[in-house]
Protein backbone atom coordinates (compact mmCIF):
# COMPACT_ATOMS: atom_id res chain seq x y z
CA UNK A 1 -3.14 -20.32 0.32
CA UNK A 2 -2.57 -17.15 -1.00
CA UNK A 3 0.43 -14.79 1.04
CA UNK A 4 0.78 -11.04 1.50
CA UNK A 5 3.41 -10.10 2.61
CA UNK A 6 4.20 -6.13 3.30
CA UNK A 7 7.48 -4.37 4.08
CA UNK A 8 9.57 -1.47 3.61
CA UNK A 9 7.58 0.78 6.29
CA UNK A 10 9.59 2.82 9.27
CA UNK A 11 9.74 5.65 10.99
CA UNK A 12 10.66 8.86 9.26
CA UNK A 13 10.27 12.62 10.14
CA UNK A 14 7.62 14.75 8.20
CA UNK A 15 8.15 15.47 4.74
CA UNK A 16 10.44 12.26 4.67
CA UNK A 17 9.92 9.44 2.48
CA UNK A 18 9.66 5.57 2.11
CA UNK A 19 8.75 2.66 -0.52
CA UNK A 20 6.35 0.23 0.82
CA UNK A 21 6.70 -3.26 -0.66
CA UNK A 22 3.90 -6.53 -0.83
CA UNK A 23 5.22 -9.82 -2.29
CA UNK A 24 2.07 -11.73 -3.07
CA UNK A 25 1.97 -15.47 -3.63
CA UNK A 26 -0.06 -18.67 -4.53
CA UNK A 27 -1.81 -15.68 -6.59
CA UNK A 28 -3.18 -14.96 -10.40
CA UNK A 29 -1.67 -11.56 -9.31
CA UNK A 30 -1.18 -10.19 -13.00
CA UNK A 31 -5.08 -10.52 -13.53
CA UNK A 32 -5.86 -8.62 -10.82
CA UNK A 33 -6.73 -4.89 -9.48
CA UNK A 34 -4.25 -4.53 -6.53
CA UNK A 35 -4.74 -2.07 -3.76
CA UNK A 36 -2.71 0.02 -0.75
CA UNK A 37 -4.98 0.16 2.52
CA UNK A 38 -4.13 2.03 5.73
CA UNK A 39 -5.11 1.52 9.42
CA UNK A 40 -4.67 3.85 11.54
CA UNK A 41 -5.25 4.05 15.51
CA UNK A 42 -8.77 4.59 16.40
CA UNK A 43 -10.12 5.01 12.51
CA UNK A 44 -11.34 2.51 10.13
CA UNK A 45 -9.27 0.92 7.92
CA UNK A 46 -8.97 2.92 4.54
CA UNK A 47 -8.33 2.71 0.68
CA UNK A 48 -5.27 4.63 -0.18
CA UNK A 49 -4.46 3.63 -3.73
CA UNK A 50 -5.49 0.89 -6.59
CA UNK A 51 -3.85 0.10 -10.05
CA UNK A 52 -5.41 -2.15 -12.49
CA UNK A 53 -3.86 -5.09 -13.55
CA UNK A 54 -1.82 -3.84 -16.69
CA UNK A 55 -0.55 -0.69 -14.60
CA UNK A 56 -2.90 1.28 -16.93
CA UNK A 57 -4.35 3.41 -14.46
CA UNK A 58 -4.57 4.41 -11.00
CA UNK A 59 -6.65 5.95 -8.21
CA UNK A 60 -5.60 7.73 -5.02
CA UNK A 61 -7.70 9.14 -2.15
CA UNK A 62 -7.48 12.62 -2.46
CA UNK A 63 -5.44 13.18 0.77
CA UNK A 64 -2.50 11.23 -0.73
CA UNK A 65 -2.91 12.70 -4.41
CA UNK A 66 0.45 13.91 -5.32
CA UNK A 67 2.40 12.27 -2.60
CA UNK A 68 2.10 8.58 -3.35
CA UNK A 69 2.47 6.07 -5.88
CA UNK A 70 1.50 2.98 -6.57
CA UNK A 71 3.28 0.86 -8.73
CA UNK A 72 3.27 -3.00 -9.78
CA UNK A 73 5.80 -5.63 -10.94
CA UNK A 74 3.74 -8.26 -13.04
CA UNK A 75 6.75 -10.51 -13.27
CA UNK A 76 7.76 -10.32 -9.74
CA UNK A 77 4.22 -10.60 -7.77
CA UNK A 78 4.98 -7.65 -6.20
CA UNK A 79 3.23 -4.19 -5.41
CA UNK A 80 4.65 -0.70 -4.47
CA UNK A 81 3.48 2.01 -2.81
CA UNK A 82 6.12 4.97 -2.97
CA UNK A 83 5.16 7.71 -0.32
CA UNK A 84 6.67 11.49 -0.05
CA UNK A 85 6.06 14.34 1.75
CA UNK A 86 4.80 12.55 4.71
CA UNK A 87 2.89 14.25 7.31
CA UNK A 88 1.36 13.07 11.23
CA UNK A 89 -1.78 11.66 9.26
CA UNK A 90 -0.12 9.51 7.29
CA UNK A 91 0.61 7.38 10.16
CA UNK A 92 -0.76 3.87 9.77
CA UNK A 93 -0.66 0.13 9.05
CA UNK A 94 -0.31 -0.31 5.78
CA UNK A 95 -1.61 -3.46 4.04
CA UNK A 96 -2.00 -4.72 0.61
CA UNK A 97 -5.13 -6.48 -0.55
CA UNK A 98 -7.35 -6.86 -4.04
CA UNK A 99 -10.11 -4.44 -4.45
CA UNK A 100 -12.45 -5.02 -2.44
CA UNK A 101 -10.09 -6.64 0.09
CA UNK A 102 -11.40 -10.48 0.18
CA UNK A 103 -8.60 -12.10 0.68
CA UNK A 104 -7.06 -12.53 4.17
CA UNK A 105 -4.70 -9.81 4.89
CA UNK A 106 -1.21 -10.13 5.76
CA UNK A 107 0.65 -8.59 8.68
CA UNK A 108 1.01 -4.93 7.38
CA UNK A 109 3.49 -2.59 7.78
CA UNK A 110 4.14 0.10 9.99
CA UNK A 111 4.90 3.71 9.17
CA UNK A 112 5.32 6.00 11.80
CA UNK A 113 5.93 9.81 10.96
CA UNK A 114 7.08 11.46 13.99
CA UNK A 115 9.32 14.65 15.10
């Protein structure tokens, strides 16, 4: 059964930063596209980033361009997502998952950007 398992969110004030972690197991993980999603309160849930599976390129929706990256440790099973300059809309669950997101998500992570 294959795990995903997110961490490293919080709560930070805007313009404040954090590095989002997923641990995946019982995975081919180094063979395939990885994604960051976000849910946020009373909106769908939403692709935020994806890196192919040699960390040879990347994609960001463009109201994280600049801000985040996404980043992937072949040897480790293990995806980033680095965020800066956080702002109110940023302000979600955030989940790992393949593109598109078949396999059965894990419990997310919060962030919370808040004065």
């Amino acid at each position: 059964q294959v795990q995903l398992v997110e961490s490293g969110g919080g709560s930070v004030l805007p313009g404040g930063s954090l590095r989002l972690s997923c641990a995946v197991s019982e995975f081919a993980f180094d063979r395939y596209f990885m994604s960051w999603y976000r849910h946020a309160p009373g909106k769908d849930r939403d692709l935020v980033a994806t890196i192919t599976s040699d960390s040879s390129e990347t994609w960001y929706r463009d109201s994280v361009k600049g801000r985040f990256t996404i980043a992937r440790d072949n040897a480790k099973s293990t995806l980033f997502l680095e965020l800066n300059s956080l702002n109110f809309d940023d302000t979600a669950v955030y989940y790992c998952n393949i593109p598109p997101p078949t396999l059965s998500w894990g419990q997310g992570t919060q962030v919370t950007v808040s004065s």
